[in-house]
PDBML (XML) file of the C-alpha atoms, coordinates in Angstrom:
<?xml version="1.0" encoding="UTF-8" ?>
<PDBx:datablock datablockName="MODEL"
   xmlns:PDBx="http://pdbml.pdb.org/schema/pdbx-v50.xsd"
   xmlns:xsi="http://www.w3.org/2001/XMLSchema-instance"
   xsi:schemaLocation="http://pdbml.pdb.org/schema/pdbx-v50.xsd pdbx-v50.xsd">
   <PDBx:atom_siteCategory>
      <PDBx:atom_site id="1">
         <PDBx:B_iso_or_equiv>0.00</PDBx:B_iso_or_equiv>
         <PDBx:Cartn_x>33.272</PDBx:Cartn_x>
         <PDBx:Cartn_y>8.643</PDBx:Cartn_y>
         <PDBx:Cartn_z>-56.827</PDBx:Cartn_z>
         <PDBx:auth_asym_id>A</PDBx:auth_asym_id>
         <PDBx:auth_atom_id>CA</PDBx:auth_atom_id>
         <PDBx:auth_comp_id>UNK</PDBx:auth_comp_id>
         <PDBx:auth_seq_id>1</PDBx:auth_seq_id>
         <PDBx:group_PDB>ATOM</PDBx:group_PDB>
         <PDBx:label_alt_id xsi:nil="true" />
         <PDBx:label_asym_id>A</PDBx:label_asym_id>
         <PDBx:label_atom_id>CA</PDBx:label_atom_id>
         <PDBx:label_comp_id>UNK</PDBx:label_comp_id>
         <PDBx:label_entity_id>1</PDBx:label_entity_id>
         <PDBx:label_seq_id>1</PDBx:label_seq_id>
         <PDBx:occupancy>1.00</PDBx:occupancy>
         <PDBx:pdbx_PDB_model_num>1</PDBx:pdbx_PDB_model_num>
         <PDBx:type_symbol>C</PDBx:type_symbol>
      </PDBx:atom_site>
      <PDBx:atom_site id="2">
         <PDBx:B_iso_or_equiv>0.00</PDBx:B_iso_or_equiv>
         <PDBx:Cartn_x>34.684</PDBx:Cartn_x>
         <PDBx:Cartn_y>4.824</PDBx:Cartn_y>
         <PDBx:Cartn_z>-57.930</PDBx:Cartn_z>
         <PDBx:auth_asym_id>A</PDBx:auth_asym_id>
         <PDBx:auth_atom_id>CA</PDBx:auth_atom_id>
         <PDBx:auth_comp_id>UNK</PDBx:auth_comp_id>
         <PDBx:auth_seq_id>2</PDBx:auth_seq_id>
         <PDBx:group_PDB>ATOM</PDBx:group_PDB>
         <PDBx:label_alt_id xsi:nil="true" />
         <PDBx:label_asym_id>A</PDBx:label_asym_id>
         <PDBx:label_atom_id>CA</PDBx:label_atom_id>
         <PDBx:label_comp_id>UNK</PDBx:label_comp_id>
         <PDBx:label_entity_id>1</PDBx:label_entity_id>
         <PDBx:label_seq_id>2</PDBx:label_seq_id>
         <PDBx:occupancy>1.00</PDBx:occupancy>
         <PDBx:pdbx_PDB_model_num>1</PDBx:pdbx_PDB_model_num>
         <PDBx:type_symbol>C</PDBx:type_symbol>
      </PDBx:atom_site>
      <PDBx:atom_site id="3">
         <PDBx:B_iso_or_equiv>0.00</PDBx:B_iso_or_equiv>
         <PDBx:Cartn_x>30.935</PDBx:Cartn_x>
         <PDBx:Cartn_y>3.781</PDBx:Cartn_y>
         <PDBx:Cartn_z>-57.171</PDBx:Cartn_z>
         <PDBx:auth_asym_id>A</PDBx:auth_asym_id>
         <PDBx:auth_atom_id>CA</PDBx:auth_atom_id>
         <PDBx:auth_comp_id>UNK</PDBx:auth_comp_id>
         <PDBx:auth_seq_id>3</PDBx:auth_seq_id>
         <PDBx:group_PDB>ATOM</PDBx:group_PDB>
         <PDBx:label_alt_id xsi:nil="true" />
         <PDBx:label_asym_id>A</PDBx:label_asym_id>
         <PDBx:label_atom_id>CA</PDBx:label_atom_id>
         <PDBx:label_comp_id>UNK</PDBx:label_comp_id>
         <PDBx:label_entity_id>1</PDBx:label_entity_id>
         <PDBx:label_seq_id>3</PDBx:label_seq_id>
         <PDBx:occupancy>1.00</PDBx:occupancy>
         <PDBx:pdbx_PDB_model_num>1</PDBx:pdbx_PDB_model_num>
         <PDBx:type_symbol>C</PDBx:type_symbol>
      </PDBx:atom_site>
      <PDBx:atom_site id="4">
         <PDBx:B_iso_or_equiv>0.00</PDBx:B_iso_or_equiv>
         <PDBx:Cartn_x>29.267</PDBx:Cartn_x>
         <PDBx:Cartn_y>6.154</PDBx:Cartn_y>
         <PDBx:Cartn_z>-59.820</PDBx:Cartn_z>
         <PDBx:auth_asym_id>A</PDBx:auth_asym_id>
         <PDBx:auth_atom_id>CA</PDBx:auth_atom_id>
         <PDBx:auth_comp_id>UNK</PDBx:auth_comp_id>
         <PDBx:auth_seq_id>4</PDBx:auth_seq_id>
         <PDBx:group_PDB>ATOM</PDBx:group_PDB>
         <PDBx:label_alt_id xsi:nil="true" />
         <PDBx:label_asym_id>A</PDBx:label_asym_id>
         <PDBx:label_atom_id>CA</PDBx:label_atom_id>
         <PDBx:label_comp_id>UNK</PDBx:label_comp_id>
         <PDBx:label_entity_id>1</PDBx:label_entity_id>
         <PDBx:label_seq_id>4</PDBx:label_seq_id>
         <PDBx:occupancy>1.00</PDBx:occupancy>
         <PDBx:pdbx_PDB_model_num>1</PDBx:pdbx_PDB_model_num>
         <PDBx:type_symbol>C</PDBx:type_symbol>
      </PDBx:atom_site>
      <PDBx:atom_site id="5">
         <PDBx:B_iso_or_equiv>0.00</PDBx:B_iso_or_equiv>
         <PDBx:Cartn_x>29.273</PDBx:Cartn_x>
         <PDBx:Cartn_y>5.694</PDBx:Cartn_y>
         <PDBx:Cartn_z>-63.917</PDBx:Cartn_z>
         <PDBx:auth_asym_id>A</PDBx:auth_asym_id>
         <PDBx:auth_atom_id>CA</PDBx:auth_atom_id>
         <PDBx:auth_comp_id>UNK</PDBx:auth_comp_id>
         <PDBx:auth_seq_id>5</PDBx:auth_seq_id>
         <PDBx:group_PDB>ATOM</PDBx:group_PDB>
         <PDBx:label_alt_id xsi:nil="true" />
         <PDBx:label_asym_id>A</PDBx:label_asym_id>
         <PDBx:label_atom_id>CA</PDBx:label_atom_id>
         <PDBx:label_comp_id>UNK</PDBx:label_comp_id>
         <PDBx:label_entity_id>1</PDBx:label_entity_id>
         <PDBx:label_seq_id>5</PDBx:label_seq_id>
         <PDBx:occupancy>1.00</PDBx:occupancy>
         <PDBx:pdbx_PDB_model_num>1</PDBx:pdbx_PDB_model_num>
         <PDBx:type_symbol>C</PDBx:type_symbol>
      </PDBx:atom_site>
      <PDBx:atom_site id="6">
         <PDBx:B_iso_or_equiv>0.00</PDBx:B_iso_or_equiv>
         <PDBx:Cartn_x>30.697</PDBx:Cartn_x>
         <PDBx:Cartn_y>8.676</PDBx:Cartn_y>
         <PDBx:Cartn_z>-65.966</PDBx:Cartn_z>
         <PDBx:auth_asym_id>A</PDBx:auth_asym_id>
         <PDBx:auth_atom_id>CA</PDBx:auth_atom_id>
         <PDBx:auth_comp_id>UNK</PDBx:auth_comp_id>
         <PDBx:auth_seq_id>6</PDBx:auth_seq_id>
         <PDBx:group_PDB>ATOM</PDBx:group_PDB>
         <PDBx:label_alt_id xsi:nil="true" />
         <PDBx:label_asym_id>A</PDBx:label_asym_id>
         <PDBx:label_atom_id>CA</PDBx:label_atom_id>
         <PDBx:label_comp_id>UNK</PDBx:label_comp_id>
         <PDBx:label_entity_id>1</PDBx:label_entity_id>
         <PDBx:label_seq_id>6</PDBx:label_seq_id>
         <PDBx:occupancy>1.00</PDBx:occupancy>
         <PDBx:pdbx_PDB_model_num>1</PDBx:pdbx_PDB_model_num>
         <PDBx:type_symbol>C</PDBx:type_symbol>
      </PDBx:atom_site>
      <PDBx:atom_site id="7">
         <PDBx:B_iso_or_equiv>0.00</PDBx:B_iso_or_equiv>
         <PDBx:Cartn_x>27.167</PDBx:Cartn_x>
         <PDBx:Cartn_y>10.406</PDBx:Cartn_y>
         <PDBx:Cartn_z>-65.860</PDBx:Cartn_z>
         <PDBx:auth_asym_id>A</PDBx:auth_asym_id>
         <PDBx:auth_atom_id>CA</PDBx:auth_atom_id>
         <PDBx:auth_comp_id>UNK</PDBx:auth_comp_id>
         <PDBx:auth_seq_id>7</PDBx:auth_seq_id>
         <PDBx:group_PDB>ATOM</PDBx:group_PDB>
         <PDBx:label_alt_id xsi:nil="true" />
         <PDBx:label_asym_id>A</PDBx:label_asym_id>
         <PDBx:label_atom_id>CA</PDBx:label_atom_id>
         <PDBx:label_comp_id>UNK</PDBx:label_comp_id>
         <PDBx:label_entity_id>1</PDBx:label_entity_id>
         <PDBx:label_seq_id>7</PDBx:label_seq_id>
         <PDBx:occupancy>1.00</PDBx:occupancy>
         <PDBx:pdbx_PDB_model_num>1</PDBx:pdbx_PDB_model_num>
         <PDBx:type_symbol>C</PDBx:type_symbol>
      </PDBx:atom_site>
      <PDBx:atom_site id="8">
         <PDBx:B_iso_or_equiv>0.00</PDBx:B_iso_or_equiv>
         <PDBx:Cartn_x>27.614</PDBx:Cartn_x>
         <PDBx:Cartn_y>10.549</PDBx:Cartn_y>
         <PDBx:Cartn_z>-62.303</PDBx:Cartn_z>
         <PDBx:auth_asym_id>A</PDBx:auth_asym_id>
         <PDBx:auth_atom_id>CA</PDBx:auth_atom_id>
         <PDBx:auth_comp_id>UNK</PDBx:auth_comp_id>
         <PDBx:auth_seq_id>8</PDBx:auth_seq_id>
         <PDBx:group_PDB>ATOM</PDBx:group_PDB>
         <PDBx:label_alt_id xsi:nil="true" />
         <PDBx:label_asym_id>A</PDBx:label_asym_id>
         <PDBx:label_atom_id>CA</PDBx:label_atom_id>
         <PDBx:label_comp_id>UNK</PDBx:label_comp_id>
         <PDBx:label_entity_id>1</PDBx:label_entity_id>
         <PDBx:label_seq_id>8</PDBx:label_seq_id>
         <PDBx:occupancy>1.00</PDBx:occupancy>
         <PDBx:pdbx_PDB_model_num>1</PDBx:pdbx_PDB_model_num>
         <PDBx:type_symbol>C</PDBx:type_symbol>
      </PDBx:atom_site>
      <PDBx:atom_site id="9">
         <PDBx:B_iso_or_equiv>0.00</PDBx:B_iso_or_equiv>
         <PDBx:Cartn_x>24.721</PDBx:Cartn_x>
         <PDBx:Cartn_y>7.712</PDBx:Cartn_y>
         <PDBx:Cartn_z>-61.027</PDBx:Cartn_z>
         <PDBx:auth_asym_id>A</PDBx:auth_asym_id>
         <PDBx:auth_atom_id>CA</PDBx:auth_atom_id>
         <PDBx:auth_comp_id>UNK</PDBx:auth_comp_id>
         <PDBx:auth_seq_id>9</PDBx:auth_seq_id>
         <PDBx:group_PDB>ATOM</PDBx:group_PDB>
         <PDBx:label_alt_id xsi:nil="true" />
         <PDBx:label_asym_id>A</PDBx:label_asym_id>
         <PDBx:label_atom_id>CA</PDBx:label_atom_id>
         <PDBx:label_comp_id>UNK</PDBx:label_comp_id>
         <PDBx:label_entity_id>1</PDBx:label_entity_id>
         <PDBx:label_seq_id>9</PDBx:label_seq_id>
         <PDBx:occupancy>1.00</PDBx:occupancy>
         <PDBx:pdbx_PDB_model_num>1</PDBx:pdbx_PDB_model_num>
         <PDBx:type_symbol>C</PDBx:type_symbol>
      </PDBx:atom_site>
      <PDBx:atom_site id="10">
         <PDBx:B_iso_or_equiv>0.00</PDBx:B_iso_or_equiv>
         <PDBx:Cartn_x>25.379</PDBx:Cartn_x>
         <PDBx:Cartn_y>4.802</PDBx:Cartn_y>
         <PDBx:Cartn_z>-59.164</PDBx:Cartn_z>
         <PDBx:auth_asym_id>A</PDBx:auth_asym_id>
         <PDBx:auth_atom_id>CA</PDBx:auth_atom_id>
         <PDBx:auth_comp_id>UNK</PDBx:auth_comp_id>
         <PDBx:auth_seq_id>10</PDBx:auth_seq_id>
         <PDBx:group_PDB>ATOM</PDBx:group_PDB>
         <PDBx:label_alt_id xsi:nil="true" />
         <PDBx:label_asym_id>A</PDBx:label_asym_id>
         <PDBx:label_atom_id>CA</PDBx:label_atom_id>
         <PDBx:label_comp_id>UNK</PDBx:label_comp_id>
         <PDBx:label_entity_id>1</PDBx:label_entity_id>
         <PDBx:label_seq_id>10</PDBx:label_seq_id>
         <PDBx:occupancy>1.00</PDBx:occupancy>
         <PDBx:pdbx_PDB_model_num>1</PDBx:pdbx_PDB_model_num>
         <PDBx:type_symbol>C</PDBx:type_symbol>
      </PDBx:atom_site>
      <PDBx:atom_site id="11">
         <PDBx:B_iso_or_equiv>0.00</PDBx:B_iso_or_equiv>
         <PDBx:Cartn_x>26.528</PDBx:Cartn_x>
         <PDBx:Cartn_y>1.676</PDBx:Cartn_y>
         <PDBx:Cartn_z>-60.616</PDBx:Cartn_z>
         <PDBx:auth_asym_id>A</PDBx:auth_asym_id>
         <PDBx:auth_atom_id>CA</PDBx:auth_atom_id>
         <PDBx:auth_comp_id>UNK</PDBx:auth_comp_id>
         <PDBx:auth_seq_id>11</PDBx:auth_seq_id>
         <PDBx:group_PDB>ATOM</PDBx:group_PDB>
         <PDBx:label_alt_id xsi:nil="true" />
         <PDBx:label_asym_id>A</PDBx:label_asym_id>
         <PDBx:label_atom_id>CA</PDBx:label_atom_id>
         <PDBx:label_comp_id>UNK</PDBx:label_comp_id>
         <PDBx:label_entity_id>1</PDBx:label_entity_id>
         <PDBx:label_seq_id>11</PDBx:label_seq_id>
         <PDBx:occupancy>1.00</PDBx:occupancy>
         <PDBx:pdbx_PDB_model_num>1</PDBx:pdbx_PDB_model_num>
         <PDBx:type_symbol>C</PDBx:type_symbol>
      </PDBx:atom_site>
      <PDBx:atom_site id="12">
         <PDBx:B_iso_or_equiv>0.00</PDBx:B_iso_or_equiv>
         <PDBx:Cartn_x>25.428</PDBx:Cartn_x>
         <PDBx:Cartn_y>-1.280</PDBx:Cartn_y>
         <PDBx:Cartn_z>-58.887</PDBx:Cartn_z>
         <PDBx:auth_asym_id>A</PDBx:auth_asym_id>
         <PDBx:auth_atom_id>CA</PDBx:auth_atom_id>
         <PDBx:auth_comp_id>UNK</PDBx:auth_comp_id>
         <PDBx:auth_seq_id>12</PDBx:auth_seq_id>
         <PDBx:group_PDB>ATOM</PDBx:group_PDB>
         <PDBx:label_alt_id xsi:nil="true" />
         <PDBx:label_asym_id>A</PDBx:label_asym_id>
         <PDBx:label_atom_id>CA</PDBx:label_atom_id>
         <PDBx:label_comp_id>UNK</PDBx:label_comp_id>
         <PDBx:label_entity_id>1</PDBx:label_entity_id>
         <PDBx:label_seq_id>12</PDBx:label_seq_id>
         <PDBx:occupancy>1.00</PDBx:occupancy>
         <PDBx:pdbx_PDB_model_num>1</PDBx:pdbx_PDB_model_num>
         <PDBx:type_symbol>C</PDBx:type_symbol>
      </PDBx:atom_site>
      <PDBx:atom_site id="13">
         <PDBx:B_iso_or_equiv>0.00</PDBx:B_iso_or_equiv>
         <PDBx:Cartn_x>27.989</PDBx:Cartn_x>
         <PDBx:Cartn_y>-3.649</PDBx:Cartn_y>
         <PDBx:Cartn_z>-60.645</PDBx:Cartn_z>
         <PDBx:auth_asym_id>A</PDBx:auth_asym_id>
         <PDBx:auth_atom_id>CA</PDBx:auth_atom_id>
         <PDBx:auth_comp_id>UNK</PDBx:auth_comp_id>
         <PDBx:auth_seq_id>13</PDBx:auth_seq_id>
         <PDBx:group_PDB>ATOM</PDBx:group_PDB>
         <PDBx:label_alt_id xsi:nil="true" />
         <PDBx:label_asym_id>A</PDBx:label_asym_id>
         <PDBx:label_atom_id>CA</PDBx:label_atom_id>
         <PDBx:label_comp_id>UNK</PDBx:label_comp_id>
         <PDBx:label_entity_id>1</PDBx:label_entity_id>
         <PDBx:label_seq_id>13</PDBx:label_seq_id>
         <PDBx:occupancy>1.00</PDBx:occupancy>
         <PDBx:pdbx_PDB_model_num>1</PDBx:pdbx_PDB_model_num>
         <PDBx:type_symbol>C</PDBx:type_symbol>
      </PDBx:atom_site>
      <PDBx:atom_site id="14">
         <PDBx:B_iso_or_equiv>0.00</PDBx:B_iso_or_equiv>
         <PDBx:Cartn_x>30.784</PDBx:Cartn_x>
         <PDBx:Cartn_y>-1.693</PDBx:Cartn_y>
         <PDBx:Cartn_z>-58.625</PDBx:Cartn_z>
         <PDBx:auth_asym_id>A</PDBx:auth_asym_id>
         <PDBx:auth_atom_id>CA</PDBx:auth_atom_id>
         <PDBx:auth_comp_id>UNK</PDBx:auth_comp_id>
         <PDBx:auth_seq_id>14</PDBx:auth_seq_id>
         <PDBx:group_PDB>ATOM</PDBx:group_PDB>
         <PDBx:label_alt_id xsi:nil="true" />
         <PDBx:label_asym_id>A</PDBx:label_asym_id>
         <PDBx:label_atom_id>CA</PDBx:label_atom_id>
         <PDBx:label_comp_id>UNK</PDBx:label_comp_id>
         <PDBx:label_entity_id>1</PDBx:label_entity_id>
         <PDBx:label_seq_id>14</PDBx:label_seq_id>
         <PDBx:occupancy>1.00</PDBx:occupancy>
         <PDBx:pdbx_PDB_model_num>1</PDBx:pdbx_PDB_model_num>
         <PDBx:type_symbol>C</PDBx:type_symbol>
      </PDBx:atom_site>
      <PDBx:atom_site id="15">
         <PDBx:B_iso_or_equiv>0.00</PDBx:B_iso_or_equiv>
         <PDBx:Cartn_x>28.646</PDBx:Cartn_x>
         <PDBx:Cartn_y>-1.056</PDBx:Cartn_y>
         <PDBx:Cartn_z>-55.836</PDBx:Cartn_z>
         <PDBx:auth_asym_id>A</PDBx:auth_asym_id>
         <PDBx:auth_atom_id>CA</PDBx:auth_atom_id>
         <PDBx:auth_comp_id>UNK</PDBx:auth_comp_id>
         <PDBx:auth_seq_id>15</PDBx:auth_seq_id>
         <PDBx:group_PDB>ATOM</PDBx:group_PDB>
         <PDBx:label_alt_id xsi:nil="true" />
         <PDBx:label_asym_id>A</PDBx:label_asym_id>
         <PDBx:label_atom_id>CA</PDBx:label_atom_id>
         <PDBx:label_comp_id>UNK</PDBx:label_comp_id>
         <PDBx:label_entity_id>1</PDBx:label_entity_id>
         <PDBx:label_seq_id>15</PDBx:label_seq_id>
         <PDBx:occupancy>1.00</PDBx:occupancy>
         <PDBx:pdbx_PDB_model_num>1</PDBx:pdbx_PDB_model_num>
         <PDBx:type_symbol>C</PDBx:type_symbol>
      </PDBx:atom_site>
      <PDBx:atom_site id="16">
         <PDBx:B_iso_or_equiv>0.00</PDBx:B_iso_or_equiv>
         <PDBx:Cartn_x>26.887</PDBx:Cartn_x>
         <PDBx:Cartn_y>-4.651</PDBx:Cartn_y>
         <PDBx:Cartn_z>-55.225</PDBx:Cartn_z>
         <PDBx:auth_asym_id>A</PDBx:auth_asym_id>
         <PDBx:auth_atom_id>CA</PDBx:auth_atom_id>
         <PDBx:auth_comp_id>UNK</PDBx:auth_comp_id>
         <PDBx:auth_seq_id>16</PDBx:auth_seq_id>
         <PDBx:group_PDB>ATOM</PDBx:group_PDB>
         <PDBx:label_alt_id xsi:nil="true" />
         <PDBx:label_asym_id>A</PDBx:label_asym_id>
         <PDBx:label_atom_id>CA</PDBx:label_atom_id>
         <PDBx:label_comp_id>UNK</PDBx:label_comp_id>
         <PDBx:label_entity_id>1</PDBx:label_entity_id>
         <PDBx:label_seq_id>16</PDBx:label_seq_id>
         <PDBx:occupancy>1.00</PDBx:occupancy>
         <PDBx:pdbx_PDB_model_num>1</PDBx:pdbx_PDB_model_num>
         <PDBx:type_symbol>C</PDBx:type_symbol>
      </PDBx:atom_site>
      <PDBx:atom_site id="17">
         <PDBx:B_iso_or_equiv>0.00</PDBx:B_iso_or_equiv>
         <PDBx:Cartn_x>24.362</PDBx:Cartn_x>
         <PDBx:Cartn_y>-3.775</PDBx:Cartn_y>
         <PDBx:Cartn_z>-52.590</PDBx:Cartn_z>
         <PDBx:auth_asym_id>A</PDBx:auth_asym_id>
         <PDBx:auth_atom_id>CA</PDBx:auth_atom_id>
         <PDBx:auth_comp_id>UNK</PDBx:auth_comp_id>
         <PDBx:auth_seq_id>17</PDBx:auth_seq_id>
         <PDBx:group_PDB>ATOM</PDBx:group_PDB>
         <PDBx:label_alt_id xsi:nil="true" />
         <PDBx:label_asym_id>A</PDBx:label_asym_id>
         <PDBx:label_atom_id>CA</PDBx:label_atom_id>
         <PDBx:label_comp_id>UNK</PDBx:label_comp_id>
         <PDBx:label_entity_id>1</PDBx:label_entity_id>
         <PDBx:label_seq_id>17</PDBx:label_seq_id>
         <PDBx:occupancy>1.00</PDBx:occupancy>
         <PDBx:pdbx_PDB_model_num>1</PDBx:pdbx_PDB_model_num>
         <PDBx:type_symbol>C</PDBx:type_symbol>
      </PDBx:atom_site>
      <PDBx:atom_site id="18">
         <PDBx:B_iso_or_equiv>0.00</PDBx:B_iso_or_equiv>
         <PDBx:Cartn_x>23.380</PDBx:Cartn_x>
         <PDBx:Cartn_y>-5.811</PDBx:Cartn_y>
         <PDBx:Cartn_z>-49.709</PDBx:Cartn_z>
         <PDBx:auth_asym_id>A</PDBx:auth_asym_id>
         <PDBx:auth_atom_id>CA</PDBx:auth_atom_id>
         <PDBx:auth_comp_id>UNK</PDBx:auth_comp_id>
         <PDBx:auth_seq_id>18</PDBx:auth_seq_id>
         <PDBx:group_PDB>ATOM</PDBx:group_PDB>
         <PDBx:label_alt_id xsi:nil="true" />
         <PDBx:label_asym_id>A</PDBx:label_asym_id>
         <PDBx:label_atom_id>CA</PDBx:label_atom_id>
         <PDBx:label_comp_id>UNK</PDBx:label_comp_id>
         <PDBx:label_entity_id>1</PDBx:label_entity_id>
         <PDBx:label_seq_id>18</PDBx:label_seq_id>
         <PDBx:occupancy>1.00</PDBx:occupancy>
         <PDBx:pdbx_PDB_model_num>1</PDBx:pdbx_PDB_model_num>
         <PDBx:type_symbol>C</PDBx:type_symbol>
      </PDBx:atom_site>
      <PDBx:atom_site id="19">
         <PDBx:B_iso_or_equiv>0.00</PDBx:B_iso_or_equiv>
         <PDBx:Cartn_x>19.670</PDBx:Cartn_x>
         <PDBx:Cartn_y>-6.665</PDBx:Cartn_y>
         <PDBx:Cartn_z>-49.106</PDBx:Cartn_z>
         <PDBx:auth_asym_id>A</PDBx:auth_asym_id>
         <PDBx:auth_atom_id>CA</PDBx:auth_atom_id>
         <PDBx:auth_comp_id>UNK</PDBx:auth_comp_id>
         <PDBx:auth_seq_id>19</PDBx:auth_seq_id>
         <PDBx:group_PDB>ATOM</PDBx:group_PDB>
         <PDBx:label_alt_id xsi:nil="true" />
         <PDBx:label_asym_id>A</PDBx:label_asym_id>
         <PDBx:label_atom_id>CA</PDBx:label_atom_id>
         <PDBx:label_comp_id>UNK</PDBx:label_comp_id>
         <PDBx:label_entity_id>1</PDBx:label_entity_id>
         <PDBx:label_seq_id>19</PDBx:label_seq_id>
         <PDBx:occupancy>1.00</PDBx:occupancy>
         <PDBx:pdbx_PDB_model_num>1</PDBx:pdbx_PDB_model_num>
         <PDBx:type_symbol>C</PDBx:type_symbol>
      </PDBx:atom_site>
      <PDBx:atom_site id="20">
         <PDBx:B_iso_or_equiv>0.00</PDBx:B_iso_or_equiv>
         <PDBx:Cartn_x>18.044</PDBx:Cartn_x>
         <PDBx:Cartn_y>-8.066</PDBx:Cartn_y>
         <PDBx:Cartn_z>-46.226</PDBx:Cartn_z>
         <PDBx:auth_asym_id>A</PDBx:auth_asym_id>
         <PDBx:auth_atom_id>CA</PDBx:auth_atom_id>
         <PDBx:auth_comp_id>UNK</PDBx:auth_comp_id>
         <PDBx:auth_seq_id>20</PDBx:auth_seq_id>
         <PDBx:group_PDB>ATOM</PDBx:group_PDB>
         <PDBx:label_alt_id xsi:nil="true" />
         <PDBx:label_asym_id>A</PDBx:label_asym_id>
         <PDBx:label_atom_id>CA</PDBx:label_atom_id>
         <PDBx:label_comp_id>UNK</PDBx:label_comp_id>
         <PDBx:label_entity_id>1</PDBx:label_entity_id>
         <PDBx:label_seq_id>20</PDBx:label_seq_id>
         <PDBx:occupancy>1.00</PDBx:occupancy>
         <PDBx:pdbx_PDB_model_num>1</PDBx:pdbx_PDB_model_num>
         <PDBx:type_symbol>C</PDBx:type_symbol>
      </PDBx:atom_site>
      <PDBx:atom_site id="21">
         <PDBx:B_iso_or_equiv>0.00</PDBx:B_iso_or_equiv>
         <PDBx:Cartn_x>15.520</PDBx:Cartn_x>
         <PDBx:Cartn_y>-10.696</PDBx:Cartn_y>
         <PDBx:Cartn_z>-46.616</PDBx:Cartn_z>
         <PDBx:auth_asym_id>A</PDBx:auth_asym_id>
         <PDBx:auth_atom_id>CA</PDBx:auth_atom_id>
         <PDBx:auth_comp_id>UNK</PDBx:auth_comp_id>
         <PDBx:auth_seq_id>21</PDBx:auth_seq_id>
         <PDBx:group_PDB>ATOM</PDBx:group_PDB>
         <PDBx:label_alt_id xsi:nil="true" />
         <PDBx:label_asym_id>A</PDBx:label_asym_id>
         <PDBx:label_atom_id>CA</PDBx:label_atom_id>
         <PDBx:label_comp_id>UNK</PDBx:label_comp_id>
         <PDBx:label_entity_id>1</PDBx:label_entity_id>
         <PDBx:label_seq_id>21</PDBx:label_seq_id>
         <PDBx:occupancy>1.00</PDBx:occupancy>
         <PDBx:pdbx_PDB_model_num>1</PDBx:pdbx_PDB_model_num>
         <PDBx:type_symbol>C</PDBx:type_symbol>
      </PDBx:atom_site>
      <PDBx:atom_site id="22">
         <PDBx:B_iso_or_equiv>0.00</PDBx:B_iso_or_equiv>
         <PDBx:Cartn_x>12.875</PDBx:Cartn_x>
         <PDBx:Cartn_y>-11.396</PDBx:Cartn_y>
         <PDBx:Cartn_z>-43.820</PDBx:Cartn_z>
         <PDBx:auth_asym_id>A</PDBx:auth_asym_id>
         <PDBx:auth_atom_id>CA</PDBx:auth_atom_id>
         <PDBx:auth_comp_id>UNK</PDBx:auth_comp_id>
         <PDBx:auth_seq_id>22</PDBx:auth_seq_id>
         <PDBx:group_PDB>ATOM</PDBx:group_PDB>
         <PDBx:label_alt_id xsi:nil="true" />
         <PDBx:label_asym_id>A</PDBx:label_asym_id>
         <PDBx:label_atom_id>CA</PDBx:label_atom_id>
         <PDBx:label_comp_id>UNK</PDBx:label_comp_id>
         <PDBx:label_entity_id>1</PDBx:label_entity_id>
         <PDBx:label_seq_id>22</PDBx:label_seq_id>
         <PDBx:occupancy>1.00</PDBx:occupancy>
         <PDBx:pdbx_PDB_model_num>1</PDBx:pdbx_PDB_model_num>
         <PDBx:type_symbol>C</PDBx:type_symbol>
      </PDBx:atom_site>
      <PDBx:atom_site id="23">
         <PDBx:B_iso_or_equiv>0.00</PDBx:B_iso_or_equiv>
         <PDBx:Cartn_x>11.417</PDBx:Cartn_x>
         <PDBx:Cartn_y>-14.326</PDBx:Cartn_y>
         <PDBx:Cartn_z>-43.970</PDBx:Cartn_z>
         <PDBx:auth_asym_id>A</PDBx:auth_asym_id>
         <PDBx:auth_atom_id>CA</PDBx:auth_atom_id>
         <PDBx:auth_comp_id>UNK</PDBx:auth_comp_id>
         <PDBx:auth_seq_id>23</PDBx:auth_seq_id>
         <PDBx:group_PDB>ATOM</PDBx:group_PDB>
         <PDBx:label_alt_id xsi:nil="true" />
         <PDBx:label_asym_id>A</PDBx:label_asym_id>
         <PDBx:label_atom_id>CA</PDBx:label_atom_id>
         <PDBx:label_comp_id>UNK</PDBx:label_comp_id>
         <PDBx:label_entity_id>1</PDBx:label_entity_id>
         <PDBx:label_seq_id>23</PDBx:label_seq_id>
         <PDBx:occupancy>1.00</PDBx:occupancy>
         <PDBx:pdbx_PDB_model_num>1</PDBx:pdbx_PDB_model_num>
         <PDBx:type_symbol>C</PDBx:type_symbol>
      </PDBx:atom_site>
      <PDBx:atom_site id="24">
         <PDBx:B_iso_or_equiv>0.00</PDBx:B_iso_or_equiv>
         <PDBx:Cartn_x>15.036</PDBx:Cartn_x>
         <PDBx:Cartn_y>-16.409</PDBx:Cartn_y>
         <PDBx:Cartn_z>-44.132</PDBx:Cartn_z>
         <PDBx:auth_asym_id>A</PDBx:auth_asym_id>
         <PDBx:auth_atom_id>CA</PDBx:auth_atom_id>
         <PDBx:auth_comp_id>UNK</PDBx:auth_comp_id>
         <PDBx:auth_seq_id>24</PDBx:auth_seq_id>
         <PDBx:group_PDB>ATOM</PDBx:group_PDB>
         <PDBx:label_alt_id xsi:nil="true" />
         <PDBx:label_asym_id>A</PDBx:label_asym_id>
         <PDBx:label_atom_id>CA</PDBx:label_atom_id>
         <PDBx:label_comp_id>UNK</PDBx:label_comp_id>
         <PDBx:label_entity_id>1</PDBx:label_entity_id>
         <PDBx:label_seq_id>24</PDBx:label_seq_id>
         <PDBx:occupancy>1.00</PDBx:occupancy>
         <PDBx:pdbx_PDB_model_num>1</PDBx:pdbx_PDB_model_num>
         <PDBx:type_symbol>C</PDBx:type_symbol>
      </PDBx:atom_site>
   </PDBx:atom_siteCategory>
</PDBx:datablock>
């Protein structure tokens, strides 16, 4: 629940996924 906005969807300013990049 303290990842999602009032409207219940996620909000990736709380959240700050992690991505992988390939070629680096």
């Amino acid at each position: 629940e303290g990842i999602l906005t009032e409207n219940g969807k996620i909000d990736y300013t709380k959240l700050k996924p992690v991505l992988f990049e390939m070629p680096t």
